[in-house]
C-alpha atoms as a PDB file:
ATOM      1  CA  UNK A   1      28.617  -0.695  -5.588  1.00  0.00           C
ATOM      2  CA  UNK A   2      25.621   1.200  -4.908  1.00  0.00           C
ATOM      3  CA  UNK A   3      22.163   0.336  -6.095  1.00  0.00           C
ATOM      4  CA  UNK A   4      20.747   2.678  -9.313  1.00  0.00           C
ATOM      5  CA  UNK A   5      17.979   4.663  -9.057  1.00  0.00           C
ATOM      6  CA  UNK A   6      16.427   2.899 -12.055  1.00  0.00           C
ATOM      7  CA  UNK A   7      14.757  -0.477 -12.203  1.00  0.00           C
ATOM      8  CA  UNK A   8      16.629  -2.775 -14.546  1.00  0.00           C
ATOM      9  CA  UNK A   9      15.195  -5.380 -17.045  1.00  0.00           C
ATOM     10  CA  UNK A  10      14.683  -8.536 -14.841  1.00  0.00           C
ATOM     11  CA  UNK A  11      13.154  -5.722 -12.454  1.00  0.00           C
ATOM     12  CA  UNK A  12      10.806  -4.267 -14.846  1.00  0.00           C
ATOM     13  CA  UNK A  13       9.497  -7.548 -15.917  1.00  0.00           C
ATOM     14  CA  UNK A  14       8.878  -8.978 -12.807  1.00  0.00           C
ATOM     15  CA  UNK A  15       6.873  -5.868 -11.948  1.00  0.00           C
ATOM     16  CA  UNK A  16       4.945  -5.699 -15.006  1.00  0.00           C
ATOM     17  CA  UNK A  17       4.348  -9.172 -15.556  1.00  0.00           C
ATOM     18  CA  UNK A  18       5.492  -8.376 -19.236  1.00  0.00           C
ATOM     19  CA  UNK A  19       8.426  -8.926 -21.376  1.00  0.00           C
ATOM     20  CA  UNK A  20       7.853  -6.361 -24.003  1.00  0.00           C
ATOM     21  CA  UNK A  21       7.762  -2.694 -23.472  1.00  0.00           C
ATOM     22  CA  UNK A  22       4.249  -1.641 -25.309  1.00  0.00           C
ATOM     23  CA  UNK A  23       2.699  -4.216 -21.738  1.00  0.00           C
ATOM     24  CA  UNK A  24       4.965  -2.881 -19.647  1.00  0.00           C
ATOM     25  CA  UNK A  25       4.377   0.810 -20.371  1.00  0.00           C
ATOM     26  CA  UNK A  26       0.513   0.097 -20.602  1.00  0.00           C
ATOM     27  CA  UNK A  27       0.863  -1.598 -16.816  1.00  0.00           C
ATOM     28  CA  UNK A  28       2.903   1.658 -15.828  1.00  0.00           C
ATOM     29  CA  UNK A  29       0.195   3.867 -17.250  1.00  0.00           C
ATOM     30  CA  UNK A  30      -2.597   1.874 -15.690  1.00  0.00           C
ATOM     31  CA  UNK A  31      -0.874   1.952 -12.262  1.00  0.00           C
ATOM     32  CA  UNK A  32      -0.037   5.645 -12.247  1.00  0.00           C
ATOM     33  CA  UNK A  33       3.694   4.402 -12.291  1.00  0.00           C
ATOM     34  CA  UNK A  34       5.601   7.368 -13.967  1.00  0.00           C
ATOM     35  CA  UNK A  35       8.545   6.437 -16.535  1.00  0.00           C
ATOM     36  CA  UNK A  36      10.498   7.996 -19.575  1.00  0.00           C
ATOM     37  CA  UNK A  37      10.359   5.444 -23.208  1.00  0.00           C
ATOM     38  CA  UNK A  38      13.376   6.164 -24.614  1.00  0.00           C
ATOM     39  CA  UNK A  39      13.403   4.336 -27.762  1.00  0.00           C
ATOM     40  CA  UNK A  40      12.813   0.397 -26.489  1.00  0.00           C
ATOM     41  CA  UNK A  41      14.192   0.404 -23.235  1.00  0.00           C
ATOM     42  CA  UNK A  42      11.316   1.455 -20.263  1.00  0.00           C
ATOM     43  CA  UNK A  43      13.232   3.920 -17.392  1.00  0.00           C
ATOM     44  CA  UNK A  44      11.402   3.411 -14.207  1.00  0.00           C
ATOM     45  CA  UNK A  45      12.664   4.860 -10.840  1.00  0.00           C
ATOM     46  CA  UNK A  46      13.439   2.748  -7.898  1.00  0.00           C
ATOM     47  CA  UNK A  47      11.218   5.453  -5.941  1.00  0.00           C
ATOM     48  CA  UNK A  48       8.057   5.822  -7.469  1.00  0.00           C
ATOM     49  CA  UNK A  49       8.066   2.353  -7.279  1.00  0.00           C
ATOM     50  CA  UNK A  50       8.371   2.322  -3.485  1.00  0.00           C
ATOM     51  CA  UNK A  51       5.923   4.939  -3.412  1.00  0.00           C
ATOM     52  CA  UNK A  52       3.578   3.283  -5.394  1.00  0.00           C
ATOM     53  CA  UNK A  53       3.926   0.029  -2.937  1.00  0.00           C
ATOM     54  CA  UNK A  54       3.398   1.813  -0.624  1.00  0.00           C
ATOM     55  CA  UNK A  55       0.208   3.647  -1.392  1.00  0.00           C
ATOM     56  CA  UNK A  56       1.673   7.008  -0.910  1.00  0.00           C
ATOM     57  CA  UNK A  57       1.851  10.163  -3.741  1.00  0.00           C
ATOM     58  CA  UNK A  58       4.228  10.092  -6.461  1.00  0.00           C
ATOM     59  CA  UNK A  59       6.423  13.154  -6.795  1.00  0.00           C
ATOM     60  CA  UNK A  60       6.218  14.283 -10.607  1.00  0.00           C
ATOM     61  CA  UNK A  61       8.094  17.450 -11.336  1.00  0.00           C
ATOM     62  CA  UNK A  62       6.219  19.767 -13.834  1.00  0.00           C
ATOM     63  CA  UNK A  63       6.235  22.631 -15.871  1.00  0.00           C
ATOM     64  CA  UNK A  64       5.016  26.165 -14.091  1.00  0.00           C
ATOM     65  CA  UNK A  65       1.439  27.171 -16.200  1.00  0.00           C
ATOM     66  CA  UNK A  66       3.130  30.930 -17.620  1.00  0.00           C
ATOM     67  CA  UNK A  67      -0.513  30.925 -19.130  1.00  0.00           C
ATOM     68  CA  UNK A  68      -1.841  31.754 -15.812  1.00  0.00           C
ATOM     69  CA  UNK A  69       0.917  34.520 -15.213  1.00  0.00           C
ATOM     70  CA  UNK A  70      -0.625  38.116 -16.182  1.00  0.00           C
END
């Protein structure tokens, strides 16, 4: 079976430190960790994780600015 790209529960806790989401998604935020809340779960990629370990830039996909388009 392969391995999911998302951290599960146990995983998330013992990166956080915290049980509950509103800690967890406050560590997240503090660490520059991106993640998605959708409703009370946390989703947290394996990746920016690693990255994050590993002091290196994590990849965030955004939106082009079509403000700056004339």
């Amino acid at each position: 079976m392969a391995e999911s790209a998302y951290l599960d529960a146990a995983e998330l806790r013992q990166l956080t430190g915290y049980a509950r989401a509103t800690e967890q998604r406050r560590f997240l935020t503090e660490n520059g960790i991106p993640f998605k809340p959708v409703h009370a779960r946390t989703i947290v990629m394996h990746r920016h994780v690693e990255a994050w370990i590993q002091g290196n830039p994590i990849a965030r996909r955004a939106e082009p600015n079509f403000a700056m388009v004339r």
